[in-house]
N, C-alpha and C. Protein backbone atom coordinates (compact mmCIF):
# COMPACT_ATOMS: atom_id res chain seq x y z
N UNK A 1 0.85 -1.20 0.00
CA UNK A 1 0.00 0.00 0.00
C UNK A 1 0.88 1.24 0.00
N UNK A 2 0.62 2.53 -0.61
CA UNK A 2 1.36 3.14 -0.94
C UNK A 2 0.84 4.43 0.27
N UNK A 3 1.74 5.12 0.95
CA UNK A 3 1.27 5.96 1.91
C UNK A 3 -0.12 6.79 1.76
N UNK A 4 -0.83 7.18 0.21
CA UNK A 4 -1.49 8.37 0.10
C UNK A 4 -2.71 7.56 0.71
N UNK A 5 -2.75 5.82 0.38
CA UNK A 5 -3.95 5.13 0.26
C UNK A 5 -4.11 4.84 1.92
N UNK A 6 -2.56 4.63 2.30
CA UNK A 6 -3.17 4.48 3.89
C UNK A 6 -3.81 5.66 4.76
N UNK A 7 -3.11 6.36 4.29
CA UNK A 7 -3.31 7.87 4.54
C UNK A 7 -5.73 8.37 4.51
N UNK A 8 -5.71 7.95 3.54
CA UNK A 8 -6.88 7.82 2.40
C UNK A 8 -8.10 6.91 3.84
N UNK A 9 -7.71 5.90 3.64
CA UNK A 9 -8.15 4.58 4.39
C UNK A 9 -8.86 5.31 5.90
N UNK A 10 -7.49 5.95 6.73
CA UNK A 10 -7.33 6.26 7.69
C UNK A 10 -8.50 7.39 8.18
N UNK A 11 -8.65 8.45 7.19
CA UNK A 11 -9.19 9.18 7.38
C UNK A 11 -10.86 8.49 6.86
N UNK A 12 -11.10 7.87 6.49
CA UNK A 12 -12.19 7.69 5.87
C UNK A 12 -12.61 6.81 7.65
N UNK A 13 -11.87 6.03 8.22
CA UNK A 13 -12.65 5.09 9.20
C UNK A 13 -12.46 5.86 10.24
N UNK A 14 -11.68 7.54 10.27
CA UNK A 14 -11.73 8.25 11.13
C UNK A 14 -13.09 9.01 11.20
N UNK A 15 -13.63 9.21 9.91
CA UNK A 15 -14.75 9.58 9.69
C UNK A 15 -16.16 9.15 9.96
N UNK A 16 -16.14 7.79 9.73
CA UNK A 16 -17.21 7.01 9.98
C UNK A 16 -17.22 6.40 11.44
N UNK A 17 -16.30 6.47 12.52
CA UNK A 17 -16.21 6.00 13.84
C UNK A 17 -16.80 7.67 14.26
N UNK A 18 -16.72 8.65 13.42
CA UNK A 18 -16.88 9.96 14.13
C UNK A 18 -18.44 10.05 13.89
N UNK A 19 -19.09 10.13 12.99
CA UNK A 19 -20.12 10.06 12.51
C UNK A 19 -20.78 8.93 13.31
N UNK A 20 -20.29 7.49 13.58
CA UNK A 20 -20.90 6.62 14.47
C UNK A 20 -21.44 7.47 16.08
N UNK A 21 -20.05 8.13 16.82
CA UNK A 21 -20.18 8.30 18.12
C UNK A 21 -20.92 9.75 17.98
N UNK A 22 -21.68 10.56 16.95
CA UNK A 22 -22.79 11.37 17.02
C UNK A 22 -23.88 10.80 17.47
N UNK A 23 -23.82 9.56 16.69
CA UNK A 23 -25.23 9.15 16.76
C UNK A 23 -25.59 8.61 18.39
N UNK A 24 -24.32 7.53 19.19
CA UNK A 24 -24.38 7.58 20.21
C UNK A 24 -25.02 8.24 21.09
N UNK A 25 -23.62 9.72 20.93
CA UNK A 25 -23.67 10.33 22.01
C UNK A 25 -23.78 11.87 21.89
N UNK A 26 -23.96 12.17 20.45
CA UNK A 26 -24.00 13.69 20.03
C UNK A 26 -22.95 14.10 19.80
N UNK A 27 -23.40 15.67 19.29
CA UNK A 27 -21.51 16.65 19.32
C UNK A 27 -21.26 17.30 20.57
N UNK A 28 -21.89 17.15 21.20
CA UNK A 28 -21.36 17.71 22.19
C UNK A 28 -20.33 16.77 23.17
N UNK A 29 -19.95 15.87 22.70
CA UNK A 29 -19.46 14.33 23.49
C UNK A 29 -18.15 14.95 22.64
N UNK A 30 -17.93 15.09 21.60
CA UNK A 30 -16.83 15.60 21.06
C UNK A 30 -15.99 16.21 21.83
N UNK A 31 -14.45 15.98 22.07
CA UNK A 31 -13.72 16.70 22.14
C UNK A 31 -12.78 17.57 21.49
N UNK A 32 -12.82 17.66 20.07
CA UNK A 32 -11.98 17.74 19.36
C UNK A 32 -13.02 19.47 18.82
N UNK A 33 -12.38 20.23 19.23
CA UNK A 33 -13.62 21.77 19.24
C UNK A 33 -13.46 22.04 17.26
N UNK A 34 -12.64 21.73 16.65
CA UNK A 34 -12.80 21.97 15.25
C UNK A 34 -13.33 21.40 14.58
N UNK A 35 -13.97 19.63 14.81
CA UNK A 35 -14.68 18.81 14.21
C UNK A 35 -16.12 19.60 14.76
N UNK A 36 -16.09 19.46 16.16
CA UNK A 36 -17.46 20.17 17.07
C UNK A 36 -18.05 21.03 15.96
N UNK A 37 -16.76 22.43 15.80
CA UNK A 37 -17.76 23.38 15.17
C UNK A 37 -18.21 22.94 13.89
N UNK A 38 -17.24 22.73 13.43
CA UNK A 38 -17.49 22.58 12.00
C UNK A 38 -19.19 21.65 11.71
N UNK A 39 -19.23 20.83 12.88
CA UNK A 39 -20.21 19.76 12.50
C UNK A 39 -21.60 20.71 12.97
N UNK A 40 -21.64 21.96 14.21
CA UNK A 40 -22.63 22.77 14.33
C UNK A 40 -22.73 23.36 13.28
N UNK A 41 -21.67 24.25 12.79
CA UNK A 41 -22.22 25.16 11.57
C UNK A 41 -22.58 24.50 9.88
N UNK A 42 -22.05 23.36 9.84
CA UNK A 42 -22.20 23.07 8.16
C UNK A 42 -22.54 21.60 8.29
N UNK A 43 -23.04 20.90 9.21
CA UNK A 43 -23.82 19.75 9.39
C UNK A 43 -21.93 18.57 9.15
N UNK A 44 -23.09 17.56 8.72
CA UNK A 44 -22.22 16.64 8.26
C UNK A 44 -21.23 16.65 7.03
N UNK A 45 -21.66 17.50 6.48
CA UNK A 45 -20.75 18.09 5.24
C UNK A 45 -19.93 18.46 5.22
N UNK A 46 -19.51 19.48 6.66
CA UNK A 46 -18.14 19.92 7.04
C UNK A 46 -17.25 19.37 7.29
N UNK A 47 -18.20 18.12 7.90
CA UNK A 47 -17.05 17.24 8.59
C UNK A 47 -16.19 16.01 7.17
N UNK A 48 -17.26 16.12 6.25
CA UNK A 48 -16.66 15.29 5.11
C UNK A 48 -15.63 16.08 4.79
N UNK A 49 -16.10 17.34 4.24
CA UNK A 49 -15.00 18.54 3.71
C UNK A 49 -13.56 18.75 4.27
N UNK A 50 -13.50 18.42 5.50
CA UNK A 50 -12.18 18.38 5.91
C UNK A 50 -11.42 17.22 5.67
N UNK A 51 -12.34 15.99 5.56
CA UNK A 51 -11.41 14.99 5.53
C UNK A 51 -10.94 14.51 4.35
N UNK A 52 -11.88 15.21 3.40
CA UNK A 52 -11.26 15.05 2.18
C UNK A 52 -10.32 15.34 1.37
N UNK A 53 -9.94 16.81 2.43
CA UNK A 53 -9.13 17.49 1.81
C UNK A 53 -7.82 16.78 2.28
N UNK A 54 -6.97 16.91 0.89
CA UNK A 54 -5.28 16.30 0.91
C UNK A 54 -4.89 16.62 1.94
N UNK A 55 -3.60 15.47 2.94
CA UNK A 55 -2.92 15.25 3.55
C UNK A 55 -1.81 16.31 3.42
């Protein structure tokens, strides 16, 4: 595997464990205050938008 894909991988199951523990426990369970906002002001979209963007 070539770094961009692990890289790639990583963020994608960082995403979907994040998106899981909303549903749990909300954003406010968040600690991480830049995912937090981002996920108050631009929904779930924001939070894709960052992770998509290149390493």
């Amino acid at each position: 595997m070539t770094r961009a894909l692990i890289v790639a991988v990583a963020h994608g199951l960082d995403l979907v464990t994040f998106l899981l523990a909303l549903r749990a426990f909300g954003v406010h369970g968040e600690a991480n205050g830049l995912m937090r906002t981002l996920y108050l002001e631009l929904g779930p979209a924001g939070v894709v938008a960052l992770k998509g963007l290149p390493s």
